[in-house]
Protein backbone atom coordinates (compact mmCIF):
# COMPACT_ATOMS: atom_id res chain seq x y z
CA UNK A 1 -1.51 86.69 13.65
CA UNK A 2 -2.61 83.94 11.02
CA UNK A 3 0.16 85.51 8.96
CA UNK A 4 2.81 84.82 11.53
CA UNK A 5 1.82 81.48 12.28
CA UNK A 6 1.36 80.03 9.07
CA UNK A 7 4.74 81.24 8.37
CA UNK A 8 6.16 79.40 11.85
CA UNK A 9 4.59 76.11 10.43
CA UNK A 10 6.11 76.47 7.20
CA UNK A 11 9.70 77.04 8.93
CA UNK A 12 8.95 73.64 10.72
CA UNK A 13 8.29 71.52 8.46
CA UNK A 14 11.03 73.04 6.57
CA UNK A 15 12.83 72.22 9.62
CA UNK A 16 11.92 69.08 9.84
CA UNK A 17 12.43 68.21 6.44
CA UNK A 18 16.25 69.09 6.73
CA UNK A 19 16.57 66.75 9.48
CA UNK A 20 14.93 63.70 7.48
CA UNK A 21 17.69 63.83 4.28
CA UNK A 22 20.90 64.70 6.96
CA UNK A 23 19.82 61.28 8.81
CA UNK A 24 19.04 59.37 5.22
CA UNK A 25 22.48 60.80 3.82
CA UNK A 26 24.40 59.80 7.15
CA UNK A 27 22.86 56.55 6.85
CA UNK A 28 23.68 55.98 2.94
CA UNK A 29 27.32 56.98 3.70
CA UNK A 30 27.57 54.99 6.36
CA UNK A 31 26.88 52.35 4.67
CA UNK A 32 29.28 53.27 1.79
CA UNK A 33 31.84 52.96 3.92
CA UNK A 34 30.12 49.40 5.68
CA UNK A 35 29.82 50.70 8.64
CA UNK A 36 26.36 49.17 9.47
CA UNK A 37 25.93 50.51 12.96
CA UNK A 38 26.36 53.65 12.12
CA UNK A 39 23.61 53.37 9.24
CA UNK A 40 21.03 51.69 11.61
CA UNK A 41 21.86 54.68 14.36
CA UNK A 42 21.00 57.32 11.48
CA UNK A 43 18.02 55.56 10.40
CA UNK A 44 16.79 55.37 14.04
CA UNK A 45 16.47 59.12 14.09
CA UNK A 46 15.23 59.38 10.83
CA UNK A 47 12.34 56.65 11.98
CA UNK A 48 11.25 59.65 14.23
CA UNK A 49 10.36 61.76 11.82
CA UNK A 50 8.90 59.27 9.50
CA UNK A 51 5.25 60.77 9.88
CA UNK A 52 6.31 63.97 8.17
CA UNK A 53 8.43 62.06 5.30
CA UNK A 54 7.43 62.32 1.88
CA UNK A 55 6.91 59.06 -0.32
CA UNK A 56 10.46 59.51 -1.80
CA UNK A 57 12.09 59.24 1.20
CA UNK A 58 9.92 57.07 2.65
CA UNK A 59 11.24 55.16 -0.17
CA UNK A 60 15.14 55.58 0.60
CA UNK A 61 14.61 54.86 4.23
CA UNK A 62 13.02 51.20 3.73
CA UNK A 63 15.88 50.58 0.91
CA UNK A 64 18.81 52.02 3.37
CA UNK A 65 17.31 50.17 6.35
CA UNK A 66 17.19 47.04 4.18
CA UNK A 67 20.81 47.32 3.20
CA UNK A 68 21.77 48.51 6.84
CA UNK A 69 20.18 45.38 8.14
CA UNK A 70 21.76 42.60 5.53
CA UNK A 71 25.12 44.43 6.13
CA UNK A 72 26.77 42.85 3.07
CA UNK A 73 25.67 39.15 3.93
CA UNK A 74 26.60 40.00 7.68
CA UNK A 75 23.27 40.40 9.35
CA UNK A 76 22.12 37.47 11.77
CA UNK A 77 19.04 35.33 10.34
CA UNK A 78 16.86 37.67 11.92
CA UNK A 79 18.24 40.71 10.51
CA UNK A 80 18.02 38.97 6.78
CA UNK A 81 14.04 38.47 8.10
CA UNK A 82 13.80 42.73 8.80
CA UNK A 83 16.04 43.10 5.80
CA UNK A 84 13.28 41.93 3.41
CA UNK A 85 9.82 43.10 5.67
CA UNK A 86 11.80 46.28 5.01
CA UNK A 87 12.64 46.37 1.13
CA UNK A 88 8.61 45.16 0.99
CA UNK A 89 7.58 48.48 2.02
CA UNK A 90 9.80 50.38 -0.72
CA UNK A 91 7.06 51.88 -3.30
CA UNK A 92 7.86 54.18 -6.06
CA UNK A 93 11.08 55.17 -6.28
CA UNK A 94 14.23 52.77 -5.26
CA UNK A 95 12.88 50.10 -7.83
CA UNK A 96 15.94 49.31 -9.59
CA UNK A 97 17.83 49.53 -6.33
CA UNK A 98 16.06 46.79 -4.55
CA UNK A 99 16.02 44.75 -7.22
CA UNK A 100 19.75 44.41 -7.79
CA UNK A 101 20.04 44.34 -3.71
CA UNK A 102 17.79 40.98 -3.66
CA UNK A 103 19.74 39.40 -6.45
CA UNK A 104 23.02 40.34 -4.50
CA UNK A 105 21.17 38.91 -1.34
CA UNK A 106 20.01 35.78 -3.38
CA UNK A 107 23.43 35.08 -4.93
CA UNK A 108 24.88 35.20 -1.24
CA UNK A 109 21.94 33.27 0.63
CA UNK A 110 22.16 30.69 -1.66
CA UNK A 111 26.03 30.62 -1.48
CA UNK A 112 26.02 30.05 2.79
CA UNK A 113 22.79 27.72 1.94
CA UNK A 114 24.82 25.54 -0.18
CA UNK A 115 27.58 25.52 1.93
CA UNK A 116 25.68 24.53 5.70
CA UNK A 117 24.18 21.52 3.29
CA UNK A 118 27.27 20.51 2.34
CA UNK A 119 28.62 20.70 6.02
CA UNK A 120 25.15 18.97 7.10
CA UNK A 121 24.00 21.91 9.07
CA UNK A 122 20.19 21.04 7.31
CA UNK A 123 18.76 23.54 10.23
CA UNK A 124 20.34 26.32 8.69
CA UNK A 125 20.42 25.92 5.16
CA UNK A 126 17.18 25.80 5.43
CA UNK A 127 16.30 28.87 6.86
CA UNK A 128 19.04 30.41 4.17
CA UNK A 129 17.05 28.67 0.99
CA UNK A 130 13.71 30.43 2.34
CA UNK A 131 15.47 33.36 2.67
CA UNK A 132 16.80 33.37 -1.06
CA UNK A 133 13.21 32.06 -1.91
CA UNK A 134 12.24 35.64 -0.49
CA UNK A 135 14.64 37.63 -2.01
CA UNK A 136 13.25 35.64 -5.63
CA UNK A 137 9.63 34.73 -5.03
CA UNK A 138 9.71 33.14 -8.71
CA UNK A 139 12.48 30.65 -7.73
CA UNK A 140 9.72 28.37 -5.61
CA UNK A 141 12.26 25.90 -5.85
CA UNK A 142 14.19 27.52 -3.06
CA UNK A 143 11.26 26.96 -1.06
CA UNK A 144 11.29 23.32 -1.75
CA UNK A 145 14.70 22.97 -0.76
CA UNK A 146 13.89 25.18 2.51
CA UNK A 147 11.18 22.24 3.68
CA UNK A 148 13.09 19.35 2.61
CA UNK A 149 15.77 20.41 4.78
CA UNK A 150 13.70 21.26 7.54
CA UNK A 151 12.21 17.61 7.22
CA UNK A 152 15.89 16.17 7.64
CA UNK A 153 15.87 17.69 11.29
CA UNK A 154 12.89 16.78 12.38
CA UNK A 155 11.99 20.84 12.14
CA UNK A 156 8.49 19.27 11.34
CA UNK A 157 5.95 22.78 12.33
CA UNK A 158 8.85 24.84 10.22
CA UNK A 159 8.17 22.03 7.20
CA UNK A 160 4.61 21.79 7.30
CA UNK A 161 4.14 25.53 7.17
CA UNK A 162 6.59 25.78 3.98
CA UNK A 163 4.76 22.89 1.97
CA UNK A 164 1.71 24.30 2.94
CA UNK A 165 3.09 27.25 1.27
CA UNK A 166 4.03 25.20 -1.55
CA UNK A 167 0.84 23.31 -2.34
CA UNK A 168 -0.95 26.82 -2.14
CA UNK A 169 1.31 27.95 -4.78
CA UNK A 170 0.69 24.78 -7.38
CA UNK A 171 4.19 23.86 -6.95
CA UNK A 172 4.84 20.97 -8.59
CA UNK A 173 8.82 21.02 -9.31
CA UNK A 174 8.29 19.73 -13.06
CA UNK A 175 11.15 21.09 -14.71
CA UNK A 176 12.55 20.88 -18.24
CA UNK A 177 15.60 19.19 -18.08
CA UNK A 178 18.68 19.36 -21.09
CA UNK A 179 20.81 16.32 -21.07
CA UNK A 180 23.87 15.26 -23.57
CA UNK A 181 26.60 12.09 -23.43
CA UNK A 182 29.65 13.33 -22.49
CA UNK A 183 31.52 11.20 -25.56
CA UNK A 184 34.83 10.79 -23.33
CA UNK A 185 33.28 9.38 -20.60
CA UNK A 186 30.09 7.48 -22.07
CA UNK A 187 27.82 9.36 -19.27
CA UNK A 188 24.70 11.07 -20.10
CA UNK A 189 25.08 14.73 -18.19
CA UNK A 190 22.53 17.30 -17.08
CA UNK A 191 23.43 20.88 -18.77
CA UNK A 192 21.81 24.32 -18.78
CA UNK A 193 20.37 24.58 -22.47
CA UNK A 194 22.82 26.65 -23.70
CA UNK A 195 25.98 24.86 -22.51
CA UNK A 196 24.57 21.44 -23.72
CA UNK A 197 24.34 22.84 -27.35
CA UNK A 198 27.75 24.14 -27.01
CA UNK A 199 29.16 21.19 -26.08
CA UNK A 200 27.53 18.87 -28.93
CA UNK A 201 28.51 22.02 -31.48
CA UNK A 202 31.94 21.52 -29.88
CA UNK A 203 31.69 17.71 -30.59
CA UNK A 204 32.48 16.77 -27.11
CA UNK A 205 28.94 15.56 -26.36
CA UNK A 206 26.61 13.57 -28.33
CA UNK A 207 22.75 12.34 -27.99
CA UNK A 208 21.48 15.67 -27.04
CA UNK A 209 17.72 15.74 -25.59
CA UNK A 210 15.05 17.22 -23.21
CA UNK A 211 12.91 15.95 -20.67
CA UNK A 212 10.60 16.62 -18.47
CA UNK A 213 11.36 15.92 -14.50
CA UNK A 214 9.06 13.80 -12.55
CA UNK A 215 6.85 15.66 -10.16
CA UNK A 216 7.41 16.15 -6.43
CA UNK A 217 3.72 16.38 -5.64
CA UNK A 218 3.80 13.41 -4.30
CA UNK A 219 6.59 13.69 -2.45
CA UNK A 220 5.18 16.89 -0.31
CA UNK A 221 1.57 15.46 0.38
CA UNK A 222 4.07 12.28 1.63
CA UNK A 223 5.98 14.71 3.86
CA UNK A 224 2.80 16.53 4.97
CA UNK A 225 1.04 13.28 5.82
CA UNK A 226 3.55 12.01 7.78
CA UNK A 227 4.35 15.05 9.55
CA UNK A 228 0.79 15.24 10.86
CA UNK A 229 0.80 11.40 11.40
CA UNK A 230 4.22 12.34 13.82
CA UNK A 231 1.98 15.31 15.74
CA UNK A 232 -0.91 12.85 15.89
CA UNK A 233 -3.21 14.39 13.47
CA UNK A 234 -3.94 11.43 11.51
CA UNK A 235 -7.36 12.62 9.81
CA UNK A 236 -5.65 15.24 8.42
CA UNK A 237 -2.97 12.82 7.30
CA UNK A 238 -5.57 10.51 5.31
CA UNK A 239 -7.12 13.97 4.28
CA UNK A 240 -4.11 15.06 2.45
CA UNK A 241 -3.64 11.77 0.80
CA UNK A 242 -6.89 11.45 -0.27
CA UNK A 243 -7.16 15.06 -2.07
CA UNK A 244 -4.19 13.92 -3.65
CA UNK A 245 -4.81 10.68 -4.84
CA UNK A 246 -8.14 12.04 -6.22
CA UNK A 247 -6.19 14.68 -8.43
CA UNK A 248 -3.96 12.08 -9.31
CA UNK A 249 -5.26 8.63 -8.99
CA UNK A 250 -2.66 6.82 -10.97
CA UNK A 251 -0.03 8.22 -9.22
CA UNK A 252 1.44 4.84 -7.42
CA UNK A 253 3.70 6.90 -5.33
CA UNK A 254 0.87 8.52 -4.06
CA UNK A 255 -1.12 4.91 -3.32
CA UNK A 256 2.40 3.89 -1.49
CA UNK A 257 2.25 6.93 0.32
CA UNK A 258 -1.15 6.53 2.21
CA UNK A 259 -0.20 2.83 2.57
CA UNK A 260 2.22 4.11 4.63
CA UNK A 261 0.49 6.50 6.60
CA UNK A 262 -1.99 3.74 7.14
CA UNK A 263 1.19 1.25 8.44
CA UNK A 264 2.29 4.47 11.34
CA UNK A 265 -1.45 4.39 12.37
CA UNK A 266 -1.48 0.56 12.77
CA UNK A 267 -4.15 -0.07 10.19
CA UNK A 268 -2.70 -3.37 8.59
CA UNK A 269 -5.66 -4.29 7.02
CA UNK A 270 -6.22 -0.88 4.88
CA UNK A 271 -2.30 -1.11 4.38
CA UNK A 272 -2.59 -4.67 3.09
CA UNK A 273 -5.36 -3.53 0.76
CA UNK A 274 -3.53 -0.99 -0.87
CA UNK A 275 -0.43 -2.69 -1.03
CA UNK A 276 -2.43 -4.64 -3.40
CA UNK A 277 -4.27 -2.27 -5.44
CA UNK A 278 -0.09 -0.98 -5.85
CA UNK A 279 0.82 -4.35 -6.80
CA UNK A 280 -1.76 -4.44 -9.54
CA UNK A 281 -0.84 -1.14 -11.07
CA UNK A 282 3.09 -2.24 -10.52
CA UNK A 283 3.17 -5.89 -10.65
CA UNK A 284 6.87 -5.74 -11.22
CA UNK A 285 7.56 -4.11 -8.07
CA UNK A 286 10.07 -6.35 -5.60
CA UNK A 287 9.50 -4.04 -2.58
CA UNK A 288 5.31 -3.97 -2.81
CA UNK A 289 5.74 -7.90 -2.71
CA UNK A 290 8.24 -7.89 -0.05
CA UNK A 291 5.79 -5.65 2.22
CA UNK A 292 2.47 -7.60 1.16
CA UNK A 293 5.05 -10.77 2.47
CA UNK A 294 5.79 -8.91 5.88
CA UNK A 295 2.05 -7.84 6.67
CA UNK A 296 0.79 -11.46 5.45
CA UNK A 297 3.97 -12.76 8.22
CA UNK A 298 2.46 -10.69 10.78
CA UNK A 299 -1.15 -11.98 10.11
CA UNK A 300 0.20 -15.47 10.82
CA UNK A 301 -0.26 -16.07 6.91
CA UNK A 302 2.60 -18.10 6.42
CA UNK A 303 1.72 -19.68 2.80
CA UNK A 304 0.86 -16.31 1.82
CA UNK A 305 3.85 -14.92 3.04
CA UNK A 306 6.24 -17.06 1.25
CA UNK A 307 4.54 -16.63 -1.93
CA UNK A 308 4.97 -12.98 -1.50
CA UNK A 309 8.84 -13.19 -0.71
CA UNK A 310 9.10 -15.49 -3.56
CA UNK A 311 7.47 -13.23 -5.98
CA UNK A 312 10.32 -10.15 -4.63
CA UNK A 313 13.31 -12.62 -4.75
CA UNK A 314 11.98 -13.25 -8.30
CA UNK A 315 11.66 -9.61 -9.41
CA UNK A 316 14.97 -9.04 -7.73
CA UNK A 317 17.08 -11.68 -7.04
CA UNK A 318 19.57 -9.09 -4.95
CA UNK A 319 16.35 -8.24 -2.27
CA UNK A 320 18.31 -9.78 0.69
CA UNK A 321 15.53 -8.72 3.33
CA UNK A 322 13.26 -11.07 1.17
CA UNK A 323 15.45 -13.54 1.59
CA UNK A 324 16.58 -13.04 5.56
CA UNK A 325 12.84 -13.03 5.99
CA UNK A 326 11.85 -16.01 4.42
CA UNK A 327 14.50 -18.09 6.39
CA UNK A 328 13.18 -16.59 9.81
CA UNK A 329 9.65 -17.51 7.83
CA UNK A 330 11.03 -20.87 7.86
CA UNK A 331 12.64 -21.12 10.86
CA UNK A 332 9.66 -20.00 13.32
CA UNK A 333 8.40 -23.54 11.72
CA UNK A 334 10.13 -25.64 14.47
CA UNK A 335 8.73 -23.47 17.56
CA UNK A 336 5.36 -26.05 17.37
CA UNK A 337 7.83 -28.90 17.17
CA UNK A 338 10.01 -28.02 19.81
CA UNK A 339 6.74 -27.90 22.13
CA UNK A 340 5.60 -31.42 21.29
CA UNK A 341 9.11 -32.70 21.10
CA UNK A 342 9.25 -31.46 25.29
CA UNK A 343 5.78 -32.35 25.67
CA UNK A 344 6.40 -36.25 25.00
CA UNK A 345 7.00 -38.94 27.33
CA UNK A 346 9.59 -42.23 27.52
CA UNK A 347 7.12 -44.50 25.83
CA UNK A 348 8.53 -46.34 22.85
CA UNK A 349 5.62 -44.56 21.03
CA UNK A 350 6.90 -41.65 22.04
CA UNK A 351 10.33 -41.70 21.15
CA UNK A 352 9.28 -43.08 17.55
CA UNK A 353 7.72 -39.94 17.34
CA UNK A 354 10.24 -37.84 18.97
CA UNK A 355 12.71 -39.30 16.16
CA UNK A 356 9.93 -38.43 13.50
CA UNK A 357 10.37 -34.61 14.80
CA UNK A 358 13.69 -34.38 15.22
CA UNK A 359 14.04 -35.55 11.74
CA UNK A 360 10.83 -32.75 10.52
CA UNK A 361 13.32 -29.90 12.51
CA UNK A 362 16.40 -31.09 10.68
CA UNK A 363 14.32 -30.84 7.36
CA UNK A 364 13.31 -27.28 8.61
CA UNK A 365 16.98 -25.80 9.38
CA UNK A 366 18.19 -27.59 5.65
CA UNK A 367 15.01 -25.77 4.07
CA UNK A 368 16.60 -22.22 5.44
CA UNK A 369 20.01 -22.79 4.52
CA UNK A 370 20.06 -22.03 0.97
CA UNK A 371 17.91 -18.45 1.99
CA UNK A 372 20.31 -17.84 4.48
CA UNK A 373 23.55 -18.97 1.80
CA UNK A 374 22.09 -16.36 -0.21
CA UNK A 375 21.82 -13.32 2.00
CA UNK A 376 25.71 -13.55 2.84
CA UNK A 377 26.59 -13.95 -0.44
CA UNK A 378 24.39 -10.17 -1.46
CA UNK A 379 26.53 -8.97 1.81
CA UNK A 380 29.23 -10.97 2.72
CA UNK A 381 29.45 -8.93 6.49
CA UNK A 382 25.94 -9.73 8.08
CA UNK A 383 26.39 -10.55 11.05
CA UNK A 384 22.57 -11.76 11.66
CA UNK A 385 22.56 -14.68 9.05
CA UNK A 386 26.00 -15.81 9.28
CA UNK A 387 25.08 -16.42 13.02
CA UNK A 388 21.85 -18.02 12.65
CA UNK A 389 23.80 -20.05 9.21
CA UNK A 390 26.61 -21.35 11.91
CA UNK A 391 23.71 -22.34 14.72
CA UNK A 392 22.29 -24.00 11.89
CA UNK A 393 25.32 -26.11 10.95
CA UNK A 394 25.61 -26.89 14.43
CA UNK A 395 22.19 -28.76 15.64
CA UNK A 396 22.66 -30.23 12.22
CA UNK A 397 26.24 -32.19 12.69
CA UNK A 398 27.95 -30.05 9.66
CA UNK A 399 30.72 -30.03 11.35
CA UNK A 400 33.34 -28.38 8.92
CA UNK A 401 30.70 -25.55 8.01
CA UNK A 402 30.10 -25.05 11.35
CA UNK A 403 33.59 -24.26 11.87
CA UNK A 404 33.73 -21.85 8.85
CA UNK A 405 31.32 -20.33 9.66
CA UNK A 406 32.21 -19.62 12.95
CA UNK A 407 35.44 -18.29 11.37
CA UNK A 408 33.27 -15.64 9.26
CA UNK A 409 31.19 -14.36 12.41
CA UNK A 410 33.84 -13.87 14.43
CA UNK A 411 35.83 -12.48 11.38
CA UNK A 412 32.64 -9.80 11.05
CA UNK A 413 32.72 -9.04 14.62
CA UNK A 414 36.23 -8.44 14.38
CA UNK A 415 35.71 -5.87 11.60
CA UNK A 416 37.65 -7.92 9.08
């Protein structure tokens, strides 16, 4: 009796076992022949029987299933996402095999990535650059690109859980970088290693060198910051800049970067104080003067203000906002005249003084001018100060520049 039923199990399983390789072997030509429903309709059946399966075919059915499910670059998003849970569960045997499948899946990914950047469809290159980041876990560069792209549509729980990723990883983005000047056209040009000392063999390019890329550390504890500052979790905001800044505290993009976070959560004063502190370590920075001149504006500083909008028109005498701000600086100068000027009576006193402030307001508007001179000449088509330059000439009695000028703003508006 034992006999005869030991020798029923062992026809089962044998049973069995035939079934398992006819559903793998359907599937693998089925996917010969790239007929992908077909495969995943084999390895359905197959699934069934997956309890009885040794580890070899265990094997084969997570590397079919894989290929069933990218379908040759074919397979939706999702089916990319199976795709890989599936070749993660290959062990042993099928090594090889899933290792040249990811690099064909990489080399593809990345081809579709590149392309939805280039069409400025961020939301899915994304999702294609963490794919190939998947399919080539040592390319964590992929995985950069996957969050910055997220970042540029606002896909901010997406980003946040890929730098996350990235900051758990180390990832800095340092790279070494090969450079040569291209001797024809007089530009230096980025080259892989080997093509750079090609090209200077081949005489074409001269100055050869390598360098060392800047970090983008700060860059992703920026992103991170201000992504919690957007879902209104500013401690962890100031958290992330502060771990930051104290494994890198003379990192100034890093200083610039809380500043920031500081400005979103309407803490001028903190903002103002390391604006500052940045302006110490980078004295020769226009736009940390231009900001200390806007925050000292809004505190009703007004000396201070100008001598911080001085100092950026200084460092760069192209800052036009430094100079479009000091005239407005200037200009909210006559709002306290223009008050006493109504406030006075007829009295002869009076209208000696009212003289006295008309003449002060006229001294204002000159005062502007050359700021204002100066912005349309950095861009000829702004509309703001070549209105406020033509009111100007107007209350003053310029009468021919008031008429040019009129010419340009309407020119401007015209789209000329």
């Amino acid at each position: 009796m034992k006999k005869q039923l030991i020798i029923a199990l062992a026809i089962s399983i044998s049973a069995f076992s035939f079934a398992q390789k006819k559903e793998l072997r359907s599937a693998e030509k089925a996917i010969k022949g790239n007929n992908f429903a077909e495969a995943k309709a084999a390895l359905n059946q197959a699934e069934a029987l997956m309890t009885s399966m040794d580890d070899k075919n265990k094997a084969k059915y997570y590397y079919l299933l894989g290929q069933a499910l990218y379908a040759n670059g074919a397979g939706s998003s999702q089916d990319i996402d199976k795709a890989l849970e599936s070749l993660e569960n290959v062990n042993g045997a099928y090594g090889a095999e899933v290792t040249a499948l990811k690099q064909t899946m990489t080399n593809d990914i990345l081809t579709k990535g590149n392309q939805a950047y280039e069409d400025k469809d961020f939301s899915t290159a994304s999702k294609h650059f963490e794919h190939a980041y998947q399919t080539s876990t040592k390319d964590t560069l992929f995985l950069y690109y996957a969050a910055a792209t997220a970042v540029n549509v606002q896909e901010y729980d997406r980003a946040l859980r890929l730098y996350e990723e990235l900051k758990e990883l180390g990832y800095t983005g340092i790279q070494k970088e090969y450079y040569a000047t291209n001797i024809e056209t007089g530009e230096e040009e980025v080259l892989d290693e080997g093509t750079r000392d090609l090209y200077v063999k081949a005489k074409s390019h001269i100055k050869p060198g390598e360098r060392l890329t800047e970090s983008k550390k700060a860059e992703i504890v920026k992103n991170v910051a201000l992504i919690y500052v957007s879902q209104g979790n500013n401690e962890k905001a100031l958290e992330a800049m502060k771990d930051a800044r104290a494994e890198s505290p003379d990192d100034i993009n890093l200083l610039l970067s809380e500043a920031n976070v500081h400005f979103k959560m309407g803490n001028k004063e903190e903002f103002k104080k390391l604006l500052e502190i940045a302006t110490q370590k980078d004295p020769e920075n226009a736009e940390l003067q231009y900001n200390l001149g806007v925050i000292a504006a809004e505190s009703e500083d007004t000396e201070g203000a100008k001598k911080y909008y001085d100092k950026a028109i200084e460092l760069d005498p192209n800052y036009i906002n430094a100079y479009i701000n000091m005239a407005a600086l200037i200009l909210n100068g006559e709002q306290a005249i223009i008050e006493e000027m109504n406030g006075l009576g007829t009295s002869k006193k009076d209208d000696l003084r009212y003289d006295e402030l008309r003449e002060e307001r006229q001294n204002i508007y000159k005062s502007a001018i050359p700021y204002l001179d100066k912005a349309i000449a950095i861009d000829s088509k702004n509309i703001n100060a070549a209105k406020t330059l033509m009111n100007i000439y107007s209350v003053i009695g310029e009468t021919a520049k008031y008429k040019a000028m009129k010419e340009r703003v309407e020119a401007i508006e015209a789209g000329n």
